[in-house]
C-alpha atoms as a PDB file:
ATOM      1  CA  UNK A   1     -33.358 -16.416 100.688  1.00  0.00           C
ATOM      2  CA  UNK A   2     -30.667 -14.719  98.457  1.00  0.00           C
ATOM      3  CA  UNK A   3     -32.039 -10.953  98.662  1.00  0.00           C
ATOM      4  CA  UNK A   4     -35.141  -9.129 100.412  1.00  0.00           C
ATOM      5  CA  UNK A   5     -35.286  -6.779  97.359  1.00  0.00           C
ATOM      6  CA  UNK A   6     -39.028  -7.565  96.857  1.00  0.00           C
ATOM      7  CA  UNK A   7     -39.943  -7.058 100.440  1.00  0.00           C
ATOM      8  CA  UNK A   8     -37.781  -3.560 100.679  1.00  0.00           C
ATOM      9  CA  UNK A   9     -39.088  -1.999  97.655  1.00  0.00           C
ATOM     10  CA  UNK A  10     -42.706  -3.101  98.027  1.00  0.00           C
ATOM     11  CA  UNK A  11     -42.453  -1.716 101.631  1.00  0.00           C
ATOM     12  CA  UNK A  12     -41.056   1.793  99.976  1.00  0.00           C
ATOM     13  CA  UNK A  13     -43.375   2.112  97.154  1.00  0.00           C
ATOM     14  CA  UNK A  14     -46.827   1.218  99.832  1.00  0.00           C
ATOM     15  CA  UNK A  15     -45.237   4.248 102.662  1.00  0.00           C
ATOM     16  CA  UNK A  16     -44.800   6.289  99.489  1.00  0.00           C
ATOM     17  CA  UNK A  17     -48.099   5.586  98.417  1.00  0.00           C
ATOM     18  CA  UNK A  18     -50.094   5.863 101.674  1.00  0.00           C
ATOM     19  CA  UNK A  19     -48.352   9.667 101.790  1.00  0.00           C
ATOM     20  CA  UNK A  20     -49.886  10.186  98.122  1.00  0.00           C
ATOM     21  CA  UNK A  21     -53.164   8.877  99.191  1.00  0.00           C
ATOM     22  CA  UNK A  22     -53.811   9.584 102.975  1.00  0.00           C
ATOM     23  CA  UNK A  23     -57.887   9.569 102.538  1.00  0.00           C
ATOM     24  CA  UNK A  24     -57.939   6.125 100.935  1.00  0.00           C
ATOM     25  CA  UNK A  25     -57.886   3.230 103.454  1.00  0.00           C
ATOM     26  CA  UNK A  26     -56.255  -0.452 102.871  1.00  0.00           C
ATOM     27  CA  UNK A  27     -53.492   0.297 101.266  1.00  0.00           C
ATOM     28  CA  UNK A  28     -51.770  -2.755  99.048  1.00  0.00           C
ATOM     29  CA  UNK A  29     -48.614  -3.155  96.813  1.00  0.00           C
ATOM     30  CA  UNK A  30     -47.147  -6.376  95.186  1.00  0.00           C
ATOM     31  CA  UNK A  31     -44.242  -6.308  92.669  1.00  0.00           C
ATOM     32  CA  UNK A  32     -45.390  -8.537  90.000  1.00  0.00           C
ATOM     33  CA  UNK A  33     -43.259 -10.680  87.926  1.00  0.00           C
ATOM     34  CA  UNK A  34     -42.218 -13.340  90.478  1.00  0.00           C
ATOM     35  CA  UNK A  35     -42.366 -16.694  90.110  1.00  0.00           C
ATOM     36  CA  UNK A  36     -42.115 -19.656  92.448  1.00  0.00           C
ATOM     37  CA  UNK A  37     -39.785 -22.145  91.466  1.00  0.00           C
ATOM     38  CA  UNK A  38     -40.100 -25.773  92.772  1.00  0.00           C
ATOM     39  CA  UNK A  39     -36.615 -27.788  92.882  1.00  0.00           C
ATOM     40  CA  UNK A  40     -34.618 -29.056  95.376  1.00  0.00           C
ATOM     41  CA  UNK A  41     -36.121 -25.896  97.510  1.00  0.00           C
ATOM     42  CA  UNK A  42     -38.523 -23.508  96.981  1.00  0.00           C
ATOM     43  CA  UNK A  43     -37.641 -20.304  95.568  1.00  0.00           C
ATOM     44  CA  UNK A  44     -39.099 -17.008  94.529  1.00  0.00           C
ATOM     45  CA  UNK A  45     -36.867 -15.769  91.434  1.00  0.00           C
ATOM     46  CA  UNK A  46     -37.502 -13.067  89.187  1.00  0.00           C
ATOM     47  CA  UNK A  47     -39.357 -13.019  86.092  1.00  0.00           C
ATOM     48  CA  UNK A  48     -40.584 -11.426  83.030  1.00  0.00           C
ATOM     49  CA  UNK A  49     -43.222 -12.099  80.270  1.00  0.00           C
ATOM     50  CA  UNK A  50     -41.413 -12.297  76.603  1.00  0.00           C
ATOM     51  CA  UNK A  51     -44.292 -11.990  73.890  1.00  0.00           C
ATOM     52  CA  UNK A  52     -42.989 -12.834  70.115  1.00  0.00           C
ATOM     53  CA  UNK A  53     -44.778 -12.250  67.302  1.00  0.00           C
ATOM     54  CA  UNK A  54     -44.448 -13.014  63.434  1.00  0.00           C
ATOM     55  CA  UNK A  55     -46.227 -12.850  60.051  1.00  0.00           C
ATOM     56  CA  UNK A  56     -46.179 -16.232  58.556  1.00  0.00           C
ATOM     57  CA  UNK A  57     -46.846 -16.432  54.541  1.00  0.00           C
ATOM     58  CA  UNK A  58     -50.093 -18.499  54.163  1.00  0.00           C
ATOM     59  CA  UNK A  59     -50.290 -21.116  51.023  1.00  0.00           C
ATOM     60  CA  UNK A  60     -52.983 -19.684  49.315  1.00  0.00           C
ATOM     61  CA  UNK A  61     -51.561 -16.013  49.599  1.00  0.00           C
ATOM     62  CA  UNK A  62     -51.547 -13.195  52.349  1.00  0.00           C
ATOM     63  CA  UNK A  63     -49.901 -13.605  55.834  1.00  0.00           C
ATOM     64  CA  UNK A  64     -51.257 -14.388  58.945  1.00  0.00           C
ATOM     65  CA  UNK A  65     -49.606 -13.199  62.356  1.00  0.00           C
ATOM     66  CA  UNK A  66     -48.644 -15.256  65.254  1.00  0.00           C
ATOM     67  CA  UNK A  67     -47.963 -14.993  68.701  1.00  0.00           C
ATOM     68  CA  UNK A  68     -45.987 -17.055  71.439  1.00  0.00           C
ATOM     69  CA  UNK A  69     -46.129 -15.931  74.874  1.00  0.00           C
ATOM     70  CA  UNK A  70     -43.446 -17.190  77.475  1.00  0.00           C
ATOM     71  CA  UNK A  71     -41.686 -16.700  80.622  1.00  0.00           C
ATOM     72  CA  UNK A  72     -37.919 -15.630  81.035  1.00  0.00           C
ATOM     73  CA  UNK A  73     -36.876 -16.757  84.429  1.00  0.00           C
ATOM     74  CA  UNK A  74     -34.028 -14.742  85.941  1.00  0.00           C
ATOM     75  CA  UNK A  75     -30.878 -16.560  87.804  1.00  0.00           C
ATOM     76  CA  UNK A  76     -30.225 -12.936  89.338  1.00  0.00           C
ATOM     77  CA  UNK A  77     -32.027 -10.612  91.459  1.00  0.00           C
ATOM     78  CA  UNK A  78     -33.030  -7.741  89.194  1.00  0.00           C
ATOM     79  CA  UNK A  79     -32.384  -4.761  92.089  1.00  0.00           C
ATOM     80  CA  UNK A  80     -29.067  -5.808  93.227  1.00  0.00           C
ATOM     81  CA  UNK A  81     -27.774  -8.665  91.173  1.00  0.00           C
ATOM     82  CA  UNK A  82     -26.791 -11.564  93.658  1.00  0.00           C
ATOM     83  CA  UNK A  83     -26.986 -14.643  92.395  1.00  0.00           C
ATOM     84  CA  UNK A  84     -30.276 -16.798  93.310  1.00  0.00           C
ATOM     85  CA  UNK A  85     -28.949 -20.021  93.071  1.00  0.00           C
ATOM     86  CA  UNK A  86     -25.743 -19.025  95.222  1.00  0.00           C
ATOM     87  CA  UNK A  87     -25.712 -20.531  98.755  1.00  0.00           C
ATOM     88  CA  UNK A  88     -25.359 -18.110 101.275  1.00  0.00           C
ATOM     89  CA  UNK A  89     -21.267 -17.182 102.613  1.00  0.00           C
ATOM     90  CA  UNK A  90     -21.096 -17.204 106.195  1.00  0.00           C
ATOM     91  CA  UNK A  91     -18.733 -14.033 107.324  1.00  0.00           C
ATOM     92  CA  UNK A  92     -15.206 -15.477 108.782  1.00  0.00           C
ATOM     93  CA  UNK A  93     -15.673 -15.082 112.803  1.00  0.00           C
ATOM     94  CA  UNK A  94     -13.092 -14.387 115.735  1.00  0.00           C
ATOM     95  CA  UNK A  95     -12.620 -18.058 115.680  1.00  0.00           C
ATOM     96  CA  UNK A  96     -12.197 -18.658 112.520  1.00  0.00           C
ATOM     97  CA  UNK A  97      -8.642 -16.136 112.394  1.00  0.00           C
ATOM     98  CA  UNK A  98      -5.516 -18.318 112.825  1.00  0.00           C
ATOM     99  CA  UNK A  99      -3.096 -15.757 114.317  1.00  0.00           C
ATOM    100  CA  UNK A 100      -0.159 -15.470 112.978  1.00  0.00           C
END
């Protein structure tokens, strides 16, 4: 997994809103706009709804609007911006150090 983002904020944002609404009981929060991606693993990446719309001239006169609904995938984590598709670096150990 490249970042726990999702996990940390939606753990935030449910403490802060238990403390908001103590009398209310089973508490929930999901951060929407995530998609699962299937490839060579599976991956939760970012996303967002893009909704276009245009007025298209009709032939016999007057306009008629359109709309085209689609999904922009992100390749970086919107919070902190590492990369999804980069492999995690392992950190250089004790054994790793040539001395000099």
């Amino acid at each position: 997994m490249a970042c726990s983002c999702k996990t940390d904020i939606e753990g935030k944002l449910l403490d802060r809103f238990k403390g908001q609404s103590p009398e209310a009981t089973e508490h929930r929060v999901e951060l929407k706009g995530y998609a699962l991606i299937f490839g060579k693993k599976l991956e939760q990446k970012g996303c967002m709804t893009l909704e276009a719309v245009a007025d298209f001239p009709l032939k016999k006169g007057g306009v008629k609007s359109k709309k085209q609904t689609q999904n922009m995938i992100f390749n970086f984590c919107p919070f902190c911006g590492v990369n999804y598709g980069a492999e995690p670096v392992a950190a250089p150990t004790t054994a790793d150090v040539v001395p000099a």
